[in-house]
Protein backbone atom coordinates (compact mmCIF):
# COMPACT_ATOMS: atom_id res chain seq x y z
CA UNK A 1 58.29 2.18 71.59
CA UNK A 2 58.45 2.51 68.02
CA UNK A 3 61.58 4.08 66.71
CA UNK A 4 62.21 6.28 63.48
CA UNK A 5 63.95 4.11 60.94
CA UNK A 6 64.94 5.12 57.18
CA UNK A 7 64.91 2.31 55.39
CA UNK A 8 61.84 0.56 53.34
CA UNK A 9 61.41 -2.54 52.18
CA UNK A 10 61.12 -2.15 47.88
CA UNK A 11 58.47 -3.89 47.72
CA UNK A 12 56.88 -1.28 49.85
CA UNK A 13 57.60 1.45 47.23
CA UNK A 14 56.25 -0.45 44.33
CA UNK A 15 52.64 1.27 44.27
CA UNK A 16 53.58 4.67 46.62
CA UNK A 17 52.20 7.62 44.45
CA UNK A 18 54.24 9.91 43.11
CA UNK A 19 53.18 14.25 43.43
CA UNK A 20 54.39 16.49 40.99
CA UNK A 21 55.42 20.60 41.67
CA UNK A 22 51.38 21.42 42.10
CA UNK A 23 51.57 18.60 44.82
CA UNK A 24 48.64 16.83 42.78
CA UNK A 25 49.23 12.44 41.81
CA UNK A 26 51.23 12.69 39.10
CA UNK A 27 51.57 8.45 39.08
CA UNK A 28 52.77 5.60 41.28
CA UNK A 29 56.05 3.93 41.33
CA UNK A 30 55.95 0.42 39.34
CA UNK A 31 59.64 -0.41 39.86
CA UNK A 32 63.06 0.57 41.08
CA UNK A 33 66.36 -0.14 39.02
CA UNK A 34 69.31 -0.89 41.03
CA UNK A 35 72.78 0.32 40.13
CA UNK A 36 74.43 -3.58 40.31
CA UNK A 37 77.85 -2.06 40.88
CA UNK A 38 77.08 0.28 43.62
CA UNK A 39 74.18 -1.12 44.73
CA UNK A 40 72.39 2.71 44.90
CA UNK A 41 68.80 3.29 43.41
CA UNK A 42 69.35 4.83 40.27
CA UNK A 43 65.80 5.02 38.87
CA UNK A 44 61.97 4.82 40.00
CA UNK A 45 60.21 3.86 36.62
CA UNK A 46 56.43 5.33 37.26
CA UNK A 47 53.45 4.31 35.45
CA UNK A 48 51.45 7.56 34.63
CA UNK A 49 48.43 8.44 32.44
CA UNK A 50 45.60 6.37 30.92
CA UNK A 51 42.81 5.26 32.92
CA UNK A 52 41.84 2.46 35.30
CA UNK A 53 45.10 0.93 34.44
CA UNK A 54 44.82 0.87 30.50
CA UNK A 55 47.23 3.21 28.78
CA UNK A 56 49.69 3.82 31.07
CA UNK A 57 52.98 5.16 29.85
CA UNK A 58 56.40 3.94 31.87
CA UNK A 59 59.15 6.71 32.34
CA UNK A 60 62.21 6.23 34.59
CA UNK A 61 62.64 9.28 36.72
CA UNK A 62 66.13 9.46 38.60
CA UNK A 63 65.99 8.50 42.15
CA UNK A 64 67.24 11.96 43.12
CA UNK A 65 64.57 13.88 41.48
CA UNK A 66 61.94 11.91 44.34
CA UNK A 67 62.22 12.70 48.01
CA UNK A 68 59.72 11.29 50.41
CA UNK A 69 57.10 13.15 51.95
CA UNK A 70 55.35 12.24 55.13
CA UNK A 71 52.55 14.86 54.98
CA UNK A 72 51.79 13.60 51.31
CA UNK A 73 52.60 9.58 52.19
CA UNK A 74 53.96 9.48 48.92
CA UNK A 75 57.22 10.87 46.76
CA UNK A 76 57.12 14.35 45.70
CA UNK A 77 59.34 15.56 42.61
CA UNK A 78 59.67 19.40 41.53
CA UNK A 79 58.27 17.99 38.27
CA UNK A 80 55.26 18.86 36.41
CA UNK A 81 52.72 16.87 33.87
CA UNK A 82 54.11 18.58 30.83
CA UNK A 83 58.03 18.41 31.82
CA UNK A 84 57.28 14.17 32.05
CA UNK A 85 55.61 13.86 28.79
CA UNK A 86 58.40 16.09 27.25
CA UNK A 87 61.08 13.53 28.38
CA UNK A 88 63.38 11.90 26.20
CA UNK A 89 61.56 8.96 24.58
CA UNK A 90 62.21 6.33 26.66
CA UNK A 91 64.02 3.35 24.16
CA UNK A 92 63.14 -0.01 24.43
CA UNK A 93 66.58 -1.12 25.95
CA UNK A 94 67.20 2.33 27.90
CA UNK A 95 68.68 0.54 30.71
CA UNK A 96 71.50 -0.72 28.70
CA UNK A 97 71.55 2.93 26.70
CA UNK A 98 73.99 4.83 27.92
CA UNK A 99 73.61 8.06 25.82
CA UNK A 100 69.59 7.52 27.04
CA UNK A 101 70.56 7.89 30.11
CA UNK A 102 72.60 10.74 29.79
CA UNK A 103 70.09 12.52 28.29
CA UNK A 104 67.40 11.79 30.78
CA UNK A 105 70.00 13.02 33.30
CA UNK A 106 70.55 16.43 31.41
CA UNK A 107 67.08 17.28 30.49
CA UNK A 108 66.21 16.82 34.48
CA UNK A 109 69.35 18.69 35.58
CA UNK A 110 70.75 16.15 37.40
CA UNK A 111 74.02 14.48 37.94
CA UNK A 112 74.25 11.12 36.23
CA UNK A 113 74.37 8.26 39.14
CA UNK A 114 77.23 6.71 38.15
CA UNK A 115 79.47 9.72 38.85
């Protein structure tokens, strides 16, 4: 008997697709980045655009703007196309940029992790 069990291996979300507001693929999940202190998921970074691959952009989306969704088999986010590629410019060192962060955080609408 196979039991209902919350927890996934993150090597099993590297790939899952990602569905915006319209519930259409808005991208797939390339990598998670792990809060080292508390050991929370703080961001899915998701490759989206181009084509077969080629011109894909990278944009960290804060783990609490994803929430899984069985019927989809992916992560679903109340975020559209045009709210992604009106992000804050993601910085080449935006992991170690605070003031990035917070305003990724506050253009989402979203508490900062590490509060």
């Amino acid at each position: 008997m196979e039991t209902e069990h919350n927890l996934i291996d993150s090597g099993r979300v590297n790939g899952t697709h990602v569905f915006g507001s319209d519930r259409e693929q808005i991208g797939h999940i390339d990598h998670l980045m792990i809060d080292k202190l508390s050991g929370n998921v703080a961001y899915a970074v998701m490759n989206f655009g181009g084509f077969l691959g080629m011109g894909e952009e990278q944009h960290p989306l804060p783990w609490k703007s994803l929430r899984y969704d069985t019927s989809l088999g992916g992560y679903f986010t109340d975020l559209t196309k045009d709210q992604l590629t009106g992000a804050p410019e993601r910085v080449s060192d935006w992991s170690r940029d605070r003031a990035y962060e917070t305003r990724l955080h506050d253009y989402y609408g979203l508490a900062p992790y590490w509060l």
